[in-house]
N, C-alpha and C. Protein backbone atom coordinates (compact mmCIF):
# COMPACT_ATOMS: atom_id res chain seq x y z
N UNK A 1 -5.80 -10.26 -65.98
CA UNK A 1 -6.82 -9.33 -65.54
C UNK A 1 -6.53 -8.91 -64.11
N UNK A 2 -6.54 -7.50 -63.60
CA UNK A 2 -6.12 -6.89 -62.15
C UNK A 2 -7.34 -7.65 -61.52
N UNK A 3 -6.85 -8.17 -59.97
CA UNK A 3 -7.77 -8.25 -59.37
C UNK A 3 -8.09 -6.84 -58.16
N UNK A 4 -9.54 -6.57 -58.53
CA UNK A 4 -9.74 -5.17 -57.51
C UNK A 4 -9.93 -5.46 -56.50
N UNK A 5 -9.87 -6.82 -55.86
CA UNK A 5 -10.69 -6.71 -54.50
C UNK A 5 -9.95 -6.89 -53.59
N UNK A 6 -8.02 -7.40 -53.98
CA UNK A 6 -7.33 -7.11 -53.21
C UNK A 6 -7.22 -5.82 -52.50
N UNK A 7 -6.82 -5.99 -50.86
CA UNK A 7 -6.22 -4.81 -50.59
C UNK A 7 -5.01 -4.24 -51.39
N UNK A 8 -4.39 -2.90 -51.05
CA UNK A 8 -3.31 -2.65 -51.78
C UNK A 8 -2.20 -2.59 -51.12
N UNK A 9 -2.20 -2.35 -49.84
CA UNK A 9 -1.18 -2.25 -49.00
C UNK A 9 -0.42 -3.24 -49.27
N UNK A 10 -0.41 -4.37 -49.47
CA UNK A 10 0.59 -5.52 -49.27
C UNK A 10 1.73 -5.23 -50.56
N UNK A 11 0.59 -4.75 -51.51
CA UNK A 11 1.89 -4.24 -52.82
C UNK A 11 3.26 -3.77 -52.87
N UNK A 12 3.07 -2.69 -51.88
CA UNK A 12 4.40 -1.58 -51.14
C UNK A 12 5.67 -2.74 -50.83
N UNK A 13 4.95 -3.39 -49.57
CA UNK A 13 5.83 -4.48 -48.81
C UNK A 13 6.92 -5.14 -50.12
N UNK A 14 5.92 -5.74 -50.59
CA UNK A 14 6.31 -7.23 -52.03
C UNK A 14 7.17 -5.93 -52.74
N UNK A 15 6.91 -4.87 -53.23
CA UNK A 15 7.72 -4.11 -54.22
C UNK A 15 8.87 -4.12 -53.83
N UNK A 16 9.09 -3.38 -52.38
CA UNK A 16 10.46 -2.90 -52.06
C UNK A 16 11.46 -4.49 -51.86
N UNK A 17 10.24 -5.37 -51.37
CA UNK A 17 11.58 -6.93 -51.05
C UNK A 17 11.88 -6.92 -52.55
N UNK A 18 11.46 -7.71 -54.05
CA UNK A 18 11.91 -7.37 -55.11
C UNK A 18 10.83 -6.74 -55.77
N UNK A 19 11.65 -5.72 -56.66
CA UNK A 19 11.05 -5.17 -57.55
C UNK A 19 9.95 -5.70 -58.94
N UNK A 20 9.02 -5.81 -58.97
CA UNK A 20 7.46 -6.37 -59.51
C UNK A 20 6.97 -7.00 -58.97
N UNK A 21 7.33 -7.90 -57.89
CA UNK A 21 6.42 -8.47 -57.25
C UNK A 21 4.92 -7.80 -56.50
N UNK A 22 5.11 -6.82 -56.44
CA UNK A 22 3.71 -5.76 -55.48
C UNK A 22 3.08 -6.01 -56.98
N UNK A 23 3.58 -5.61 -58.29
CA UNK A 23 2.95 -5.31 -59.61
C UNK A 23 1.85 -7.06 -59.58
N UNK A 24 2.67 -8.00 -59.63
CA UNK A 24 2.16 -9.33 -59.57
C UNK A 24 1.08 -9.85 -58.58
N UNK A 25 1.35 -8.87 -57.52
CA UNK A 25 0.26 -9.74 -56.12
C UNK A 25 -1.15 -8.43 -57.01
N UNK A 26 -0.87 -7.24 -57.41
CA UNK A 26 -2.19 -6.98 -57.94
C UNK A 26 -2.88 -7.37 -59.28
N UNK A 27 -2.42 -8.52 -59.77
CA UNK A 27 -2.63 -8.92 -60.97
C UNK A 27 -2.10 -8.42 -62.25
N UNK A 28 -1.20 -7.51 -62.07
CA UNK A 28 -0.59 -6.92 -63.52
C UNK A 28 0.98 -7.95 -63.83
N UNK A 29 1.00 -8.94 -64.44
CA UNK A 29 2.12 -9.73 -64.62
C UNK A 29 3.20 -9.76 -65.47
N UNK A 30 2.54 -8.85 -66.89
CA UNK A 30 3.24 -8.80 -67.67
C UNK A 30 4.04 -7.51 -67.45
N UNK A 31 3.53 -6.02 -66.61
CA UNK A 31 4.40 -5.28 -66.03
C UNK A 31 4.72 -5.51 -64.74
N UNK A 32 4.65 -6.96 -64.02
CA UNK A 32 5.34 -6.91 -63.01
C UNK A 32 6.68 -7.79 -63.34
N UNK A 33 6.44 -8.36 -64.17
CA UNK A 33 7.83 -9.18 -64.87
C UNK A 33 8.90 -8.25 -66.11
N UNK A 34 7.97 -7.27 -66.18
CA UNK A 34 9.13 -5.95 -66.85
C UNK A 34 9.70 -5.95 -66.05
N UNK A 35 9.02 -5.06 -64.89
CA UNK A 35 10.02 -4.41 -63.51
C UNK A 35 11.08 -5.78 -63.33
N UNK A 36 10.41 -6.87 -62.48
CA UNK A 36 11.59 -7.56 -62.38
C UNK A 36 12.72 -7.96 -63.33
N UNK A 37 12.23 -8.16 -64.65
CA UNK A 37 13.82 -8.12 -65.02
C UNK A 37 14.84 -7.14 -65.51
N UNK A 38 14.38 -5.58 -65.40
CA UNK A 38 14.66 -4.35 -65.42
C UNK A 38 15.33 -4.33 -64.15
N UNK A 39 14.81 -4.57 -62.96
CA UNK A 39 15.60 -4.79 -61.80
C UNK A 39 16.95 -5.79 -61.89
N UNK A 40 16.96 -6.82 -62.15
CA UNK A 40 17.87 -7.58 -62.46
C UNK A 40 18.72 -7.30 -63.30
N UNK A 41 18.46 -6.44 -64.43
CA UNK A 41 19.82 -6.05 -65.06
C UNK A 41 20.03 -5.22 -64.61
N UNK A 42 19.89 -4.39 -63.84
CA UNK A 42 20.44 -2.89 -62.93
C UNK A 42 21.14 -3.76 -62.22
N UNK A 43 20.85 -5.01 -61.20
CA UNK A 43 21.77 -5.57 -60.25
C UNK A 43 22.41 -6.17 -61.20
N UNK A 44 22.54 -7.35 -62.34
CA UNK A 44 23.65 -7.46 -63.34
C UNK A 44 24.60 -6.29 -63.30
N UNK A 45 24.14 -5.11 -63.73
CA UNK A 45 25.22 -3.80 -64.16
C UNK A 45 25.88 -3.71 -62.69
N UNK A 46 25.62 -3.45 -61.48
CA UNK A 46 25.93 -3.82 -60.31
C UNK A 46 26.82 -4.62 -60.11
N UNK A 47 26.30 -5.68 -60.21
CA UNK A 47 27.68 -7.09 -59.69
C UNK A 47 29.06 -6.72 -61.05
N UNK A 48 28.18 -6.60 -62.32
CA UNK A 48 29.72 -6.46 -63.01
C UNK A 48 30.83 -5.15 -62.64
N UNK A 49 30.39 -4.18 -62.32
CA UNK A 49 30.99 -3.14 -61.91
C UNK A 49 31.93 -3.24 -60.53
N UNK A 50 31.27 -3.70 -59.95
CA UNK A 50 31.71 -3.94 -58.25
C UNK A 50 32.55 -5.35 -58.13
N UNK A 51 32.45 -6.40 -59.06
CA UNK A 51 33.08 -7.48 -58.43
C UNK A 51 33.74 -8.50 -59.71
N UNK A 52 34.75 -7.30 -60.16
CA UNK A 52 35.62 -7.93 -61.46
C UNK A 52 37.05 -8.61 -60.28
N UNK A 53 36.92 -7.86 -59.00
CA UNK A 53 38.24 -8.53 -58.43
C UNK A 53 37.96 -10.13 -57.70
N UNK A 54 36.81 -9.83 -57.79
CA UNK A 54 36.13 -11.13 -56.93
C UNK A 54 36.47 -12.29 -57.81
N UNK A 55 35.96 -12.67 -58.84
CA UNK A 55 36.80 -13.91 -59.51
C UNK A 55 38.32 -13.86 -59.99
N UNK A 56 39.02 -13.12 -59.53
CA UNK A 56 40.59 -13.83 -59.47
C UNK A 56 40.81 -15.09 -58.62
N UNK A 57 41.88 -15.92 -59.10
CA UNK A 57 42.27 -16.90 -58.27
C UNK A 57 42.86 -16.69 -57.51
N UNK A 58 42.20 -17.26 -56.05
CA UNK A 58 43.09 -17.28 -55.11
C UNK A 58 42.00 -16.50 -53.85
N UNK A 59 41.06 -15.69 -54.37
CA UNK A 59 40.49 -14.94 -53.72
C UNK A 59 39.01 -15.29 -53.07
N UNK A 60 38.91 -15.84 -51.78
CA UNK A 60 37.67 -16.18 -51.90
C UNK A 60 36.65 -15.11 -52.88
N UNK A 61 35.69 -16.15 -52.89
CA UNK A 61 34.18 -15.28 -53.71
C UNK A 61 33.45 -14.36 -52.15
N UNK A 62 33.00 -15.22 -51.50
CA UNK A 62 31.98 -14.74 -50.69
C UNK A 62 32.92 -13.14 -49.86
N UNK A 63 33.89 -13.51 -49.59
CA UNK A 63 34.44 -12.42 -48.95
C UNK A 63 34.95 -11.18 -49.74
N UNK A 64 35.08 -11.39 -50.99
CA UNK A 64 35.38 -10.40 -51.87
C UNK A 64 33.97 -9.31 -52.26
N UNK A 65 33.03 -10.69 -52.54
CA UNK A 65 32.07 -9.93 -52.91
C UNK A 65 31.28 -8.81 -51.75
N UNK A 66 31.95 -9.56 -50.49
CA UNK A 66 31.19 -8.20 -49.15
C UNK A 66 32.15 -7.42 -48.88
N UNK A 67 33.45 -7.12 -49.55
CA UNK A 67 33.91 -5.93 -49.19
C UNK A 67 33.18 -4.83 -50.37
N UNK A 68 33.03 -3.61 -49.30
CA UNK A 68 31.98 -2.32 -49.82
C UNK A 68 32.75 -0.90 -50.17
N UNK A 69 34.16 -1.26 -50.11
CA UNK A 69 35.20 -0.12 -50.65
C UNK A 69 34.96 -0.38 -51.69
N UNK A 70 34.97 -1.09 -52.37
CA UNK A 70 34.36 -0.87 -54.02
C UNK A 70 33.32 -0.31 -54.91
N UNK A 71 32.44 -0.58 -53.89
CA UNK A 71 30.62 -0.03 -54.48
C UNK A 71 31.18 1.49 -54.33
N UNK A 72 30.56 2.14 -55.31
CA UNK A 72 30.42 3.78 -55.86
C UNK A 72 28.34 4.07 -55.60
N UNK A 73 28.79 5.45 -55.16
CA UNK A 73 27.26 5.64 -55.23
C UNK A 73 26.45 5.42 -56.54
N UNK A 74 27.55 5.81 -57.83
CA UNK A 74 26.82 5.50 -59.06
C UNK A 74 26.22 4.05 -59.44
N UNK A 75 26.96 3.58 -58.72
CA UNK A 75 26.91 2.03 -58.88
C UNK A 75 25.40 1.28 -58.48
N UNK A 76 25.16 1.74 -57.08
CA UNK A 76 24.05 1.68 -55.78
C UNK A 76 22.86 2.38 -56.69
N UNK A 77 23.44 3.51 -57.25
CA UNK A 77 21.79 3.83 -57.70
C UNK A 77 21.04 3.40 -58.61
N UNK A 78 21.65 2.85 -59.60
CA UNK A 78 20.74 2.53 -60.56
C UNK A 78 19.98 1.59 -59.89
N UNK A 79 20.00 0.31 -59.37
CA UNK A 79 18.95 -0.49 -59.05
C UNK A 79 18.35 0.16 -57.52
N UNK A 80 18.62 1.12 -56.68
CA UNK A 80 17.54 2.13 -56.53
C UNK A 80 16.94 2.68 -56.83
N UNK A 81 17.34 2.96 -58.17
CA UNK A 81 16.61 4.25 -59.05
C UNK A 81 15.41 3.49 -59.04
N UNK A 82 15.65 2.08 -60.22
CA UNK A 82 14.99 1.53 -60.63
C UNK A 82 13.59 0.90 -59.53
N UNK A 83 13.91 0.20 -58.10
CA UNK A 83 13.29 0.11 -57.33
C UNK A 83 12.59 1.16 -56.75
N UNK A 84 13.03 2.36 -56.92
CA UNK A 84 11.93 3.67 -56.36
C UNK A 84 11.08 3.79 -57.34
N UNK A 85 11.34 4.03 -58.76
CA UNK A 85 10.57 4.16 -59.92
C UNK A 85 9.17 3.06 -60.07
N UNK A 86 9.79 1.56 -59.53
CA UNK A 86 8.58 0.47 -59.30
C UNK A 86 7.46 1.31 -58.47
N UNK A 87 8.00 1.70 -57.33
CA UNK A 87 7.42 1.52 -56.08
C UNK A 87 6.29 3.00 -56.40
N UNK A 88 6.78 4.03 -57.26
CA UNK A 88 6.06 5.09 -57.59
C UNK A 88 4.89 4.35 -58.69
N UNK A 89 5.44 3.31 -59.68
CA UNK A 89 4.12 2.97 -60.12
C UNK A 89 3.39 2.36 -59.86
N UNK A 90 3.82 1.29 -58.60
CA UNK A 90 2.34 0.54 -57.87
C UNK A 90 1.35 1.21 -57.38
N UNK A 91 2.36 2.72 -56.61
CA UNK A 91 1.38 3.93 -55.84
C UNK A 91 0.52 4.20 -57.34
N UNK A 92 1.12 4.50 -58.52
CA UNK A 92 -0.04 5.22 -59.08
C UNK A 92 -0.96 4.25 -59.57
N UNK A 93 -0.74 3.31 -60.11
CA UNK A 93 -1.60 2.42 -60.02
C UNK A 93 -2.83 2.04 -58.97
N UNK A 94 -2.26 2.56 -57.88
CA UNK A 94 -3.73 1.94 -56.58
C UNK A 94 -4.38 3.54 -56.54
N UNK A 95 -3.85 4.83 -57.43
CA UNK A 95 -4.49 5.60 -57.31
C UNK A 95 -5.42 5.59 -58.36
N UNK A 96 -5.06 4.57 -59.26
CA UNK A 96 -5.99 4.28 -60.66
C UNK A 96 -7.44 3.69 -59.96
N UNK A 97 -6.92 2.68 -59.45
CA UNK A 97 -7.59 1.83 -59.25
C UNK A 97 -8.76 2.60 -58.08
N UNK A 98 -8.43 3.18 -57.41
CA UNK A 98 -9.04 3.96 -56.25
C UNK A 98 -9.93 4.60 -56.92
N UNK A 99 -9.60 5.23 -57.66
CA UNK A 99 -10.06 6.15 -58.90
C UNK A 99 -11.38 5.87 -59.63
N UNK A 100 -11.35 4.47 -60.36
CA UNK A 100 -11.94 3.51 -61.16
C UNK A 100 -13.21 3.38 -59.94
N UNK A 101 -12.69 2.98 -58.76
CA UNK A 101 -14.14 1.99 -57.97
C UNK A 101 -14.96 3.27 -57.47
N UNK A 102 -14.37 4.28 -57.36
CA UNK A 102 -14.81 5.67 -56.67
C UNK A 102 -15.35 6.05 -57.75
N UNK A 103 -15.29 5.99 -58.80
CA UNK A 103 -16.06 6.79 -60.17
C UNK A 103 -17.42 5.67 -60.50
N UNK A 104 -17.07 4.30 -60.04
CA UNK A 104 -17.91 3.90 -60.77
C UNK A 104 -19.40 3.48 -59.96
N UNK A 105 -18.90 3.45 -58.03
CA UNK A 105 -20.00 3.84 -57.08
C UNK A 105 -21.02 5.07 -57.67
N UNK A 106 -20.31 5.75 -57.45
CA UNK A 106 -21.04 7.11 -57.66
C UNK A 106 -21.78 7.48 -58.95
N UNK A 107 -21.75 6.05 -60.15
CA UNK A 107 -22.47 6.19 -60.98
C UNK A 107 -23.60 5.27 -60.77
N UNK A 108 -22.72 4.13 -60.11
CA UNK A 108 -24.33 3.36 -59.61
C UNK A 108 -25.26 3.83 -58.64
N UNK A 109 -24.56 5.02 -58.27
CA UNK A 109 -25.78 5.23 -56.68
C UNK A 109 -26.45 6.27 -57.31
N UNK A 110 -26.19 7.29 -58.49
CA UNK A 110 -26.77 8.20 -59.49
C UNK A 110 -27.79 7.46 -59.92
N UNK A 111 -28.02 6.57 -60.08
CA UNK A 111 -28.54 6.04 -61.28
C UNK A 111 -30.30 5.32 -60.63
């Protein structure tokens, strides 16, 4: 069940560090654990693309994996894509929600 009485601002923050977490701090878990593991296979598709040279023998890991001549913009975007796409539905979500408490004042103060 969403909790409404959180603020929303903190959502933004938690989204952009990983993707569903903002979804989770407002109570939606089962689409904040989509996003995150939708995020995670975008960075899966990521690491496999970018770092097939990294496990050869002989080659350190850590230093292979931070050279950035390899990353392609195609590469970078999908788990941007995917992290902007989160971050647009937490916004619409707090416009739901904004929505919901603003419709439902104005029926109690009618009344």
């Amino acid at each position: 069940m969403p909790d409404s009485s959180r603020p929303l601002w903190p959502a933004y923050p938690l989204t952009v560090f990983v993707a569903g977490l903002g979804h989770c701090y407002l109570g939606r878990w089962m689409r904040g654990g989509a996003w995150f593991v939708l995020y995670g296979l975008a960075l899966a598709f990521l690491s496999a693309r970018t770092l097939p040279g990294a496990l050869e023998p002989g080659e350190p890991f850590f230093v292979t994996a931070l050279q950035f001549e390899a990353v392609d913009y195609v590469d970078v975007a999908v788990p941007l894509a995917v992290l902007v796409v989160c971050l647009v539905d937490v916004y619409l979500i707090g416009l739901t929600r904004r929505a919901e408490s603003g419709g439902t004042s104005t029926q109690s103060n009618g009344s």
